[in-house]
N, C-alpha and C. Protein backbone atom coordinates (compact mmCIF):
# COMPACT_ATOMS: atom_id res chain seq x y z
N UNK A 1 -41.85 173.71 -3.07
CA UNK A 1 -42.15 173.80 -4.48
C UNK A 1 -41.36 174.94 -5.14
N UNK A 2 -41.08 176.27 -3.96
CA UNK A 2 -40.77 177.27 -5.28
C UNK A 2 -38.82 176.76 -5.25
N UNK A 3 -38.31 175.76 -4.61
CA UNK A 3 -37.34 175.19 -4.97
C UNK A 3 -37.03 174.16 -6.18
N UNK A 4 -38.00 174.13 -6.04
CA UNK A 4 -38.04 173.01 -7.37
C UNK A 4 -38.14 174.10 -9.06
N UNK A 5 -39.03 174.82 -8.62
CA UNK A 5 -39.41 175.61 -10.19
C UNK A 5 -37.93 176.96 -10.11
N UNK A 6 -37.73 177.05 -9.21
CA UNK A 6 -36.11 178.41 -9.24
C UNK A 6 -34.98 177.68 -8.75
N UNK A 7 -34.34 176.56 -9.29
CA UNK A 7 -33.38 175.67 -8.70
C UNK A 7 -32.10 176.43 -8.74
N UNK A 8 -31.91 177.60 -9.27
CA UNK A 8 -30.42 178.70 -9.43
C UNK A 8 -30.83 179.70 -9.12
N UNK A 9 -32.00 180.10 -8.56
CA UNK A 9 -32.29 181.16 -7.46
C UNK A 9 -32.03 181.49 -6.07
N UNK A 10 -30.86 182.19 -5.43
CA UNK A 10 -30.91 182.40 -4.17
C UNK A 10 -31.72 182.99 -3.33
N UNK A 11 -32.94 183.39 -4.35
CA UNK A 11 -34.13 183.98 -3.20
C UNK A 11 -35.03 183.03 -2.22
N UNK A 12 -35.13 181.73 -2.80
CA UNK A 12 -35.88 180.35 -1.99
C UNK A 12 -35.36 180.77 -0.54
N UNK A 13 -33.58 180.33 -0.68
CA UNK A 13 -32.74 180.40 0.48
C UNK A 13 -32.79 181.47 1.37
N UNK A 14 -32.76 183.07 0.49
CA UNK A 14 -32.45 184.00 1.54
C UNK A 14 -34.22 184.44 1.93
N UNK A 15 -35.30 184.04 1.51
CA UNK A 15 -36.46 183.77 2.29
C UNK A 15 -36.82 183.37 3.57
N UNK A 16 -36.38 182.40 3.03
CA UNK A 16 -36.20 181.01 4.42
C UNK A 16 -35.40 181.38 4.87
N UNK A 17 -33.83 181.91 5.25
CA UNK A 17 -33.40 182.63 6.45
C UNK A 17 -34.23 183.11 6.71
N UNK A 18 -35.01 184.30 5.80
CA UNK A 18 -35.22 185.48 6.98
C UNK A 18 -36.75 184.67 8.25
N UNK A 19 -37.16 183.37 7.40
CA UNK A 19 -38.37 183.23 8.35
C UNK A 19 -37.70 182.63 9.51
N UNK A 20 -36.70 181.60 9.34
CA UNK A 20 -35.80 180.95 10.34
C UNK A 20 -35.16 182.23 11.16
N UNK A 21 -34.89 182.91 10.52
CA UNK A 21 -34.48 184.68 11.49
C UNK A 21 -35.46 184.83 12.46
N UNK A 22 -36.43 185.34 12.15
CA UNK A 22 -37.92 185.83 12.69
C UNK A 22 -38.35 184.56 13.46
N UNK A 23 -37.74 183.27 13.25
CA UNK A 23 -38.21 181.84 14.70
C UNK A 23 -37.53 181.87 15.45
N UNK A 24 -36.18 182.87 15.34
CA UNK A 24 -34.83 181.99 16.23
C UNK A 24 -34.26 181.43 15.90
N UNK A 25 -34.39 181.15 14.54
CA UNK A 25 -33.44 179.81 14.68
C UNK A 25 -32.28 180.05 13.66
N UNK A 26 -30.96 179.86 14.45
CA UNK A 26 -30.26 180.56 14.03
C UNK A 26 -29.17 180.31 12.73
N UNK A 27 -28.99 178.86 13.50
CA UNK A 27 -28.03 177.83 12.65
C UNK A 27 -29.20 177.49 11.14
N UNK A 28 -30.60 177.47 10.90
CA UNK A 28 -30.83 177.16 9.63
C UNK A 28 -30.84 178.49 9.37
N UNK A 29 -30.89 179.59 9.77
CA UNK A 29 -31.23 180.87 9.03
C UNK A 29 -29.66 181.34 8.70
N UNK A 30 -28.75 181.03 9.57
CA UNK A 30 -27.21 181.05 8.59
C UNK A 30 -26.82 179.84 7.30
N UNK A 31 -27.26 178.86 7.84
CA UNK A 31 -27.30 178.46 6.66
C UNK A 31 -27.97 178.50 5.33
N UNK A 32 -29.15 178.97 5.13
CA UNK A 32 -30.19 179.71 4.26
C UNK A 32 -29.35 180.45 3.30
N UNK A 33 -29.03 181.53 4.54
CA UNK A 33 -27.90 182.84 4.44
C UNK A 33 -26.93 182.66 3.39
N UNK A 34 -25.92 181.60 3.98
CA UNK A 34 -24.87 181.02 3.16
C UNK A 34 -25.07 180.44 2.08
N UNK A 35 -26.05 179.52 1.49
CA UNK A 35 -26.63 178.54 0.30
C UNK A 35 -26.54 180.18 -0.85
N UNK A 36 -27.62 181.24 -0.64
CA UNK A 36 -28.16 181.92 -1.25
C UNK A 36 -26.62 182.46 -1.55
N UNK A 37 -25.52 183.18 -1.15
CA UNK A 37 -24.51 183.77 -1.05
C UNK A 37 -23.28 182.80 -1.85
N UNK A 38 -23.84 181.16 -1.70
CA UNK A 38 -23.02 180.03 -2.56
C UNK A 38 -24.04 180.01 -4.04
N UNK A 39 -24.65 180.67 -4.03
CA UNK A 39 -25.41 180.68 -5.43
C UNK A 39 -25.39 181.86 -6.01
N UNK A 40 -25.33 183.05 -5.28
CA UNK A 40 -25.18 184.32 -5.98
C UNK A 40 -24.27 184.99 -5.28
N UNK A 41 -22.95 184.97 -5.57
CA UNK A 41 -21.94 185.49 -4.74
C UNK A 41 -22.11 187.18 -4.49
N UNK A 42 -22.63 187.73 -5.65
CA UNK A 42 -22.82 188.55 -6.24
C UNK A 42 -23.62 189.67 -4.91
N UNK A 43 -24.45 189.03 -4.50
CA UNK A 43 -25.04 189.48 -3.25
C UNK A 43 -24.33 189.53 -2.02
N UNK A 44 -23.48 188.84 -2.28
CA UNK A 44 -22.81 188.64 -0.92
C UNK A 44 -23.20 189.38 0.65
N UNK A 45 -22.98 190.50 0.24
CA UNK A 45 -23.06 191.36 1.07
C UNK A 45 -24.61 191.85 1.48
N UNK A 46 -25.32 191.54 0.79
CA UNK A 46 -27.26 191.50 1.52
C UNK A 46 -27.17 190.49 2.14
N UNK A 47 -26.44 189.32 1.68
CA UNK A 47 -26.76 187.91 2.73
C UNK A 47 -26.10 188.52 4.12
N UNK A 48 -24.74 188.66 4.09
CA UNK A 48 -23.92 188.80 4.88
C UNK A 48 -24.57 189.77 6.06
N UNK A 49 -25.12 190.71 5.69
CA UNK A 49 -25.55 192.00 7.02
C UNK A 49 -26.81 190.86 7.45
N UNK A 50 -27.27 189.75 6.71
CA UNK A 50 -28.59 189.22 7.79
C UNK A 50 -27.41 188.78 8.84
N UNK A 51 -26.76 187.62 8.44
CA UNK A 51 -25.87 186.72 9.23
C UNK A 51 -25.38 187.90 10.10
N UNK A 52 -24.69 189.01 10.29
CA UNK A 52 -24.16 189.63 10.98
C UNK A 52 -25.65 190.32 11.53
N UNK A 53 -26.30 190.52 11.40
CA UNK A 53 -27.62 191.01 12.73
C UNK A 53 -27.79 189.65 13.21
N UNK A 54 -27.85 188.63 12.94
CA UNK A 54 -27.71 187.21 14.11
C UNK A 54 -26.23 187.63 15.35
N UNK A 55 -25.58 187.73 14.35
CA UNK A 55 -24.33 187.92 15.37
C UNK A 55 -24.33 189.19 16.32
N UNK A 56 -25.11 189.61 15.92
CA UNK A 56 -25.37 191.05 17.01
C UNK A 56 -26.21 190.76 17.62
N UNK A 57 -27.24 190.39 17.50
CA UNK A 57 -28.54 189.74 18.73
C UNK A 57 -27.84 188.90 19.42
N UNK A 58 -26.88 187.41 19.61
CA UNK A 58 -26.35 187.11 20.15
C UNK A 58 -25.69 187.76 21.07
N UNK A 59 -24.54 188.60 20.40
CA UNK A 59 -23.51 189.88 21.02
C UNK A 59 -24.70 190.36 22.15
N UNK A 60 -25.91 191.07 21.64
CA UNK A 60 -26.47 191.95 23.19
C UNK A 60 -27.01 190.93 24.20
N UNK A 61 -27.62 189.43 23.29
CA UNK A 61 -27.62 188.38 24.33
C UNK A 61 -26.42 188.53 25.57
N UNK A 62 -25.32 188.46 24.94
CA UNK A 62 -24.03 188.23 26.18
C UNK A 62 -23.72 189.35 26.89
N UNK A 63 -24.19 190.59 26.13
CA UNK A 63 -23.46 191.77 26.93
C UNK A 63 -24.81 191.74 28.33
N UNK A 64 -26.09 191.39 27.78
CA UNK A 64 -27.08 191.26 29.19
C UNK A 64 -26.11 189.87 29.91
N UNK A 65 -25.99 188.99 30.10
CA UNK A 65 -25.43 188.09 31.04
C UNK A 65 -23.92 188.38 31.31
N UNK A 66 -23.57 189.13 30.60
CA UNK A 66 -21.76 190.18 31.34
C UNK A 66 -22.12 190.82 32.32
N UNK A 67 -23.58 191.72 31.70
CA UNK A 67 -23.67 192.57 33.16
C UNK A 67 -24.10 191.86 34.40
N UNK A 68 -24.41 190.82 34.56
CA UNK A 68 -25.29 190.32 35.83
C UNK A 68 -24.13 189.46 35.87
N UNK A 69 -23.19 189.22 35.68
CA UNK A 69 -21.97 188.51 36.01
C UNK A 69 -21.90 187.30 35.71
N UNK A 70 -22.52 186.57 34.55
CA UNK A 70 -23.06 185.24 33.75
C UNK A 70 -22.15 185.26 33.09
N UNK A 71 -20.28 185.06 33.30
CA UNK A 71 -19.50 184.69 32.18
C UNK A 71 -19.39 184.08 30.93
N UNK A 72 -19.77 182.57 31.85
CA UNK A 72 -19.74 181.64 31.21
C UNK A 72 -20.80 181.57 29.92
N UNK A 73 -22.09 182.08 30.19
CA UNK A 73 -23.26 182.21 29.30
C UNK A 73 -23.33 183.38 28.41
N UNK A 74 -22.35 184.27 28.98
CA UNK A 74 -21.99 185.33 28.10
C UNK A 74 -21.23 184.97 26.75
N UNK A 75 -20.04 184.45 27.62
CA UNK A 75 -19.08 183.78 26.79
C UNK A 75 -19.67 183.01 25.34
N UNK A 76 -20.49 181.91 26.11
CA UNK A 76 -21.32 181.24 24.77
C UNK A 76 -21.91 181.40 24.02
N UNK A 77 -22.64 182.99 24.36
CA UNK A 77 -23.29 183.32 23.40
C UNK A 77 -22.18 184.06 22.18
N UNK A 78 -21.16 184.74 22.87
CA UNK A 78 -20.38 185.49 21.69
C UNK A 78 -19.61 184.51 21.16
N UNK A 79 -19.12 183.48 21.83
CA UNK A 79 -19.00 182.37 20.73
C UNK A 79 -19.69 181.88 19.92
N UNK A 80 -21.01 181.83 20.17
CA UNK A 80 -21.54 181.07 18.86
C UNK A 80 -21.73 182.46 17.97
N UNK A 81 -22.12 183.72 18.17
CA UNK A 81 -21.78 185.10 17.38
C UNK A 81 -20.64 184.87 17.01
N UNK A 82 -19.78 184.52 17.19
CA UNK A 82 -18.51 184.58 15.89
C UNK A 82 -18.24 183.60 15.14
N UNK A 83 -19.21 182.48 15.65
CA UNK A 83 -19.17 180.98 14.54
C UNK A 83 -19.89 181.23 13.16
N UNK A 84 -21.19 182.25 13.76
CA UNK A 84 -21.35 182.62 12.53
C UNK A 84 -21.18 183.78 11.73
N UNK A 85 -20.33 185.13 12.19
CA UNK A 85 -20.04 185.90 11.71
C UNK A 85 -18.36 185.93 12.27
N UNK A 86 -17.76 184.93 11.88
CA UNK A 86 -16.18 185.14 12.27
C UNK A 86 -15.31 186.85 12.33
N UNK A 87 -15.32 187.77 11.13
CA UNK A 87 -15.01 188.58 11.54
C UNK A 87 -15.71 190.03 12.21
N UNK A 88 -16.82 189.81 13.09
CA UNK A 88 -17.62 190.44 14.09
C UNK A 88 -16.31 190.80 14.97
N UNK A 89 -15.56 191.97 15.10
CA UNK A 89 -14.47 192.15 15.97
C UNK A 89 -15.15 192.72 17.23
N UNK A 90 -16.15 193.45 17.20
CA UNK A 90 -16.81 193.74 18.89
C UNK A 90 -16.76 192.49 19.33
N UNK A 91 -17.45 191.44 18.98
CA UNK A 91 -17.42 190.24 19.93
C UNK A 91 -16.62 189.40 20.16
N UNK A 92 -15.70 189.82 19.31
CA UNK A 92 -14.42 189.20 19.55
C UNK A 92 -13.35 189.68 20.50
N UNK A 93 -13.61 191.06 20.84
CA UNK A 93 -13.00 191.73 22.16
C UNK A 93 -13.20 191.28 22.87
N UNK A 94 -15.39 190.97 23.27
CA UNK A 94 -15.89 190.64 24.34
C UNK A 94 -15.43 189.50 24.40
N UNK A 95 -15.22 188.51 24.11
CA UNK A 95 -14.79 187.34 24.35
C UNK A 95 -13.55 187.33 24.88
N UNK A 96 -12.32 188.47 24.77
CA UNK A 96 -11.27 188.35 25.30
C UNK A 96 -11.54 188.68 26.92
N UNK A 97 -12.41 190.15 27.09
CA UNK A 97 -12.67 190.47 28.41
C UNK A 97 -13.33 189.34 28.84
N UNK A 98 -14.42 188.38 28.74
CA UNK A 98 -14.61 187.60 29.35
C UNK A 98 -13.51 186.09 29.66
N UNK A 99 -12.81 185.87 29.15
CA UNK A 99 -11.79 184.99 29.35
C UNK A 99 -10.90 186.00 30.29
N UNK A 100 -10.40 187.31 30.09
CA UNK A 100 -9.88 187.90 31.32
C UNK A 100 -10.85 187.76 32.90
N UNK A 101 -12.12 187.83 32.90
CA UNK A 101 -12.94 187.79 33.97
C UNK A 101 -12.25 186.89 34.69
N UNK A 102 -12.09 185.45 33.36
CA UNK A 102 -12.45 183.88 34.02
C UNK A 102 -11.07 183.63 34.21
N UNK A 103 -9.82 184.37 34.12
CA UNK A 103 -8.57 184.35 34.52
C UNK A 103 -8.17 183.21 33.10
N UNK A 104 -8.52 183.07 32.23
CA UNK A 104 -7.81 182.37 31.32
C UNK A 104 -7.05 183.00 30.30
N UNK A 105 -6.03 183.82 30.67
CA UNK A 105 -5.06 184.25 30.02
C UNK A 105 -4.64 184.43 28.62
N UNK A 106 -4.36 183.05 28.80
CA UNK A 106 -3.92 182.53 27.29
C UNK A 106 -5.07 182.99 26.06
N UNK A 107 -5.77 182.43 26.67
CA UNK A 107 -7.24 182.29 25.77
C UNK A 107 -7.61 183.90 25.57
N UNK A 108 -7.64 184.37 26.51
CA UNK A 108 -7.97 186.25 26.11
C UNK A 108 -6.64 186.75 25.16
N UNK A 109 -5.46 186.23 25.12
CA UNK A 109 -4.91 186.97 24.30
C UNK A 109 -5.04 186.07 22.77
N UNK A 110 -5.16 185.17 22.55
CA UNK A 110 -5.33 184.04 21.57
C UNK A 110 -6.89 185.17 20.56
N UNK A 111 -7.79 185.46 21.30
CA UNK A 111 -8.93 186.24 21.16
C UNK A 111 -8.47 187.51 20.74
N UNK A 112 -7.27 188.61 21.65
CA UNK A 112 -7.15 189.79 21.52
C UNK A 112 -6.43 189.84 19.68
N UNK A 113 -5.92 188.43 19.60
CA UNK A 113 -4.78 188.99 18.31
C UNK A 113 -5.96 188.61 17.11
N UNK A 114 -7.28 188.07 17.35
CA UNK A 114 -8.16 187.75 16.36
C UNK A 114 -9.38 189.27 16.27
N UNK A 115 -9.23 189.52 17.25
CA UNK A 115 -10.16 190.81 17.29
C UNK A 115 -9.12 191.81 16.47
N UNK A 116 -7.93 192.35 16.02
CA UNK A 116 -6.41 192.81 15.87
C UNK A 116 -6.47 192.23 14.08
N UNK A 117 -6.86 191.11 14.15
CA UNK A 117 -6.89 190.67 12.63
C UNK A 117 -8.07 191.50 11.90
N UNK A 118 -8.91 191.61 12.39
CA UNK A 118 -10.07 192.21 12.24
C UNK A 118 -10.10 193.92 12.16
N UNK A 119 -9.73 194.17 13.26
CA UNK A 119 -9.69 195.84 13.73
C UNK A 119 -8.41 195.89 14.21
N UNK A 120 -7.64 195.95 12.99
CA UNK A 120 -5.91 196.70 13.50
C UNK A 120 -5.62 197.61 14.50
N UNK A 121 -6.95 199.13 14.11
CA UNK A 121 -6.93 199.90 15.64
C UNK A 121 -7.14 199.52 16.67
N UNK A 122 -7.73 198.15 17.48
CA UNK A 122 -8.65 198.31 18.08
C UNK A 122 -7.33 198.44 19.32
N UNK A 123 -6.94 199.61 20.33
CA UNK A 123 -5.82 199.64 21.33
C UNK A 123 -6.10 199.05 22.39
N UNK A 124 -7.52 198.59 22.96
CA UNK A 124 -7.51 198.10 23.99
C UNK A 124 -7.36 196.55 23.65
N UNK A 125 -7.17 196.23 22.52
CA UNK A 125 -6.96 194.62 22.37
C UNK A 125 -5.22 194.58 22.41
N UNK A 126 -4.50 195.98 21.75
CA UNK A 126 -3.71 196.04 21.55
C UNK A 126 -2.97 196.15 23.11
N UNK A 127 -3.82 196.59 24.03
CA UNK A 127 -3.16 196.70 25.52
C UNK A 127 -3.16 195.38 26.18
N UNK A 128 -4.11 194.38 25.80
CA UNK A 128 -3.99 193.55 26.18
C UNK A 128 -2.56 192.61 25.95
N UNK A 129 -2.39 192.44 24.53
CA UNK A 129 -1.44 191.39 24.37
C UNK A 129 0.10 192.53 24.55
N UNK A 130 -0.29 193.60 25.70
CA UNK A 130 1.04 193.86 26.41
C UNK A 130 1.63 195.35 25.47
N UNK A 131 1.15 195.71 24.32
CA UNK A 131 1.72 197.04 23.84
C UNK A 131 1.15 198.20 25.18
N UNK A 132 2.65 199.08 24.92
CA UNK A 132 2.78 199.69 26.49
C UNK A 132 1.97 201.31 26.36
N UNK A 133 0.48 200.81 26.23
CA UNK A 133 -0.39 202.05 25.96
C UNK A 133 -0.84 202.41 27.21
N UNK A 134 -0.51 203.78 27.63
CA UNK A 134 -1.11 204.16 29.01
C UNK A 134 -2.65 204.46 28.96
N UNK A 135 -2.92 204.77 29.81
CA UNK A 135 -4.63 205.42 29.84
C UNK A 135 -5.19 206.76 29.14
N UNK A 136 -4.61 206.73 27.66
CA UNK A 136 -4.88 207.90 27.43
C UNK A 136 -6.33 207.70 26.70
N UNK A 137 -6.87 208.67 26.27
CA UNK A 137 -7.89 208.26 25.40
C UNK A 137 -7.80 207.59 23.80
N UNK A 138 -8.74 207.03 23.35
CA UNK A 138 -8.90 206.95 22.13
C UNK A 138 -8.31 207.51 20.84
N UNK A 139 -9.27 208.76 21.18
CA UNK A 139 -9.13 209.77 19.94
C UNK A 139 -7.73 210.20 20.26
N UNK A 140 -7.01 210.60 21.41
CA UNK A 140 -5.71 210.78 21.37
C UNK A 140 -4.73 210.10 21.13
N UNK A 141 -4.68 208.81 21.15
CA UNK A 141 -4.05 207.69 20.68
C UNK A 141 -3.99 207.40 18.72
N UNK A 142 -5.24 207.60 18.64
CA UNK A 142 -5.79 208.02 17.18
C UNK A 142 -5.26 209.23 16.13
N UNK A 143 -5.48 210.15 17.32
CA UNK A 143 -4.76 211.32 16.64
C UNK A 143 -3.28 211.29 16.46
N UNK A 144 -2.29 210.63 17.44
CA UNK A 144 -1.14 210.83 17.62
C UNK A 144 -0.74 209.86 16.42
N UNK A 145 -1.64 208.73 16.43
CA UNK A 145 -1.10 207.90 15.24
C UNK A 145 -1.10 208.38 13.79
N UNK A 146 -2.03 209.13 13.68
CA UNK A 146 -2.64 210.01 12.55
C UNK A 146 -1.11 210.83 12.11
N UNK A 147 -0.93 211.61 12.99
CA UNK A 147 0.07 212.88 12.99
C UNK A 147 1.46 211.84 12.43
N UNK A 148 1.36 210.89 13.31
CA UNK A 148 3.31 210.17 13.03
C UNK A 148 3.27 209.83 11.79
N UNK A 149 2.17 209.23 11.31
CA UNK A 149 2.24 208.60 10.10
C UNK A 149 1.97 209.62 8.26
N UNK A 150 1.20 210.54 9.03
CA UNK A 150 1.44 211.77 8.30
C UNK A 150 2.84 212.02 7.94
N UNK A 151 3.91 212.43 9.06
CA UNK A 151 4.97 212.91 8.99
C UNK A 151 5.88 211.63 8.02
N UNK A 152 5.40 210.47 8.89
CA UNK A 152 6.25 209.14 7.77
C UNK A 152 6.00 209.73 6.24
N UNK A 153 4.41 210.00 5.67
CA UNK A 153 4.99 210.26 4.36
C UNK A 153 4.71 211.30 3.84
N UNK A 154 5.03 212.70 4.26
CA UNK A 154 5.95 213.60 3.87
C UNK A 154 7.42 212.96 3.55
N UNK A 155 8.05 212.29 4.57
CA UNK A 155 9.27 211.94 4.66
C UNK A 155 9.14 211.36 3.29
N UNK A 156 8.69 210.38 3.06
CA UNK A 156 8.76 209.20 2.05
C UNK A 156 8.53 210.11 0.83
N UNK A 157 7.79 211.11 0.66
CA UNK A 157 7.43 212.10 -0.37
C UNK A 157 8.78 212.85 -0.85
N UNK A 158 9.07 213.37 0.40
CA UNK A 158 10.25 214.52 -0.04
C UNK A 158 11.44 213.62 -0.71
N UNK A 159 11.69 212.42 0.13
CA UNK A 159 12.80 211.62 -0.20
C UNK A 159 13.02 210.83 -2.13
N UNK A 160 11.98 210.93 -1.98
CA UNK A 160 11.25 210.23 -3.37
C UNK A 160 11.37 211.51 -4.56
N UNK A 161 11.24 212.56 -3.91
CA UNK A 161 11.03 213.81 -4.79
C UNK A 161 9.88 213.60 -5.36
N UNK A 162 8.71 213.66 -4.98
CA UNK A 162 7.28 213.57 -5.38
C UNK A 162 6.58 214.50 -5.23
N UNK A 163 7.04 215.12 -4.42
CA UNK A 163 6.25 216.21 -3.82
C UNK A 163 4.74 216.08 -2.86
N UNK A 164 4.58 216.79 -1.87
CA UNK A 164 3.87 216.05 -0.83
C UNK A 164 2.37 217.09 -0.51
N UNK A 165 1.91 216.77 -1.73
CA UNK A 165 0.97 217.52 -1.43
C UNK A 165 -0.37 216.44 -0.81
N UNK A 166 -1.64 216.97 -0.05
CA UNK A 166 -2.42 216.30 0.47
C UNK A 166 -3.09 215.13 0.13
N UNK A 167 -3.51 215.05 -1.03
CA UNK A 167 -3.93 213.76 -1.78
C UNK A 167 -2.45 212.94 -1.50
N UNK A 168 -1.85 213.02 -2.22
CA UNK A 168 -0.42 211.98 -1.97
C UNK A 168 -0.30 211.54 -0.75
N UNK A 169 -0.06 212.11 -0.11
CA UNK A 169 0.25 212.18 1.70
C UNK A 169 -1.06 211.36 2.11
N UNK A 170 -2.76 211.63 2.43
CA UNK A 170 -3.73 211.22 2.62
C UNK A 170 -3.73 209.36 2.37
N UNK A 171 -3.00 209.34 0.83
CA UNK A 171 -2.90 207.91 -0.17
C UNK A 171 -2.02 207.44 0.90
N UNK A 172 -0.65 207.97 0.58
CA UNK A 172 0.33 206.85 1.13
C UNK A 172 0.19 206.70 2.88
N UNK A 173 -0.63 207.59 3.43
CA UNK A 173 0.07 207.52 5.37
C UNK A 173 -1.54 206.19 5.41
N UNK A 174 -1.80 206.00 4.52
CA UNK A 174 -3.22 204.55 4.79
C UNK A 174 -3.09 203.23 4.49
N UNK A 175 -1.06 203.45 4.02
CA UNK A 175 -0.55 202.06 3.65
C UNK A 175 0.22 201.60 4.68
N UNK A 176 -0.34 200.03 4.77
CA UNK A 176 0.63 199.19 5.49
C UNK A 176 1.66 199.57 6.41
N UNK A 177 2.71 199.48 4.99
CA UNK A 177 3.84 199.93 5.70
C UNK A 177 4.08 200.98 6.25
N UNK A 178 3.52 202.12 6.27
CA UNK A 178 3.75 202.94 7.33
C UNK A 178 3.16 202.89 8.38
N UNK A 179 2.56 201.92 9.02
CA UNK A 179 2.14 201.32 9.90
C UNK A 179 3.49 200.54 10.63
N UNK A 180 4.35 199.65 9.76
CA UNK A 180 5.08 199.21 10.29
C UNK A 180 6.03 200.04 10.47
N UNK A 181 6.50 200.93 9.28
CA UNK A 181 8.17 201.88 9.63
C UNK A 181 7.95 202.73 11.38
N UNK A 182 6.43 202.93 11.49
CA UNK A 182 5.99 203.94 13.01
C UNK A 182 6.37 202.60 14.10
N UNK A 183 5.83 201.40 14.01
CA UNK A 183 6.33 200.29 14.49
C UNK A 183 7.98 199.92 15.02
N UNK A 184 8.87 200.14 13.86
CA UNK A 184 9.84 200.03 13.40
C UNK A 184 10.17 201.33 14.34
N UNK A 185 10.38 202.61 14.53
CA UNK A 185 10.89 203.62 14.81
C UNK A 185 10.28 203.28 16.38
N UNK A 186 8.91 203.15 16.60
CA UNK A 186 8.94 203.12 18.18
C UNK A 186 9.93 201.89 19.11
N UNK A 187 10.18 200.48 18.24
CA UNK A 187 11.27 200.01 18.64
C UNK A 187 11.94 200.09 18.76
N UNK A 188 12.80 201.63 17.80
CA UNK A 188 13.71 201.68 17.94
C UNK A 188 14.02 202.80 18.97
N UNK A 189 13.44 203.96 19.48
CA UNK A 189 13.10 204.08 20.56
C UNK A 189 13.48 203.44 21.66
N UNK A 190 12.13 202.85 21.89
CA UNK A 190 12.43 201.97 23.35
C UNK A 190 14.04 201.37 23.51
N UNK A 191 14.85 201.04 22.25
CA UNK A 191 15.90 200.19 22.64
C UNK A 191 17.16 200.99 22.96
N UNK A 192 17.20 202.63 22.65
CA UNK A 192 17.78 203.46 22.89
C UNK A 192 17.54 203.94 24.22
N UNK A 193 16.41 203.87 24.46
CA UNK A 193 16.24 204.20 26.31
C UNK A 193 16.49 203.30 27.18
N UNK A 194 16.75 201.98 26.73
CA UNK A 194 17.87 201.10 27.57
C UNK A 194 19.00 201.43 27.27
């Protein structure tokens, strides 16, 4: 009934997720999710964090059957976690390590470059599809990237005659392309040490 009397209301919908939430059930409570979010885009993002706590209850679903060595059931569960929250990049890692478990190669890196679409940093996806990152840590990997790309735009500052003070520098070392010119220079690197 209260569909009938609020027919351009997304609250009917994002209701009924949350009771379909609270049954389990997952596929009408994303769809609920989605209706309310196709009616008030505007919300987007209240719908969106329900759908993504589905995709995380799933996610710890699989990380319990990773640990007891349940690939395959692991696997399925973070697949259906990313059917309905596609860019969930934790579970989109896990899905690569578990296709590494199950020796399917292909398929873990097919995974690593979608987790990468998602989380540009993420280096251990980035070690996977073969960039030649040793075992260092995180934050040092982080930091070092921090520092090069700093220095990229000073460079780009001074060259420009802009002058490179912290705001400027902060702005430009969070663009793109200096992501790629550090790209660009470590290739060129490596091809000089052959």
């Amino acid at each position: 009934k209260i569909f009938i009397n609020f027919p351009g209301s997304p609250l009917p919908y994002y209701d009924l997720g949350l009771i379909y939430l609270r049954s389990n059930n997952y596929n009408k409570a994303v769809y609920n999710f989605n209706k309310a979010i196709e009616i008030n885009p505007y919300d987007k993002e209240k719908y969106s964090k329900s759908i993504l706590s589905i995709a995380k209850r799933l996610a710890k679903s699989g990380d319990e059957q990773y640990k007891i060595g349940e690939y395959q059931e692991a696997l399925n569960l973070y697949l259906e976690s990313v059917q309905y929250f596609p860019a969930f990049s934790a579970a989109l890692y896990r899905i690569t390590n578990v296709y590494q478990r199950l020796s399917q190669y292909e398929n873990a890196a097919e995974f690593a470059e979608k987790t990468l679409l998602h989380d540009t940093t993420n280096f251990k996806a980035m070690k996977t599809l073969g960039v030649p990152y040793k075992d260092n840590s995180y934050n040092s990997i982080m930091s070092d990237m921090d520092k090069q790309a700093t220095n990229i735009a000073m460079n780009i500052l001074k060259e420009l005659q802009i002058g490179n003070d912290d705001s400027k520098i902060n702005k430009l070392k969070e663009k793109e392309i200096i992501a790629l010119i550090a790209y660009l220079q470590r290739l060129g690197s490596d091809i000089n040490r052959k």
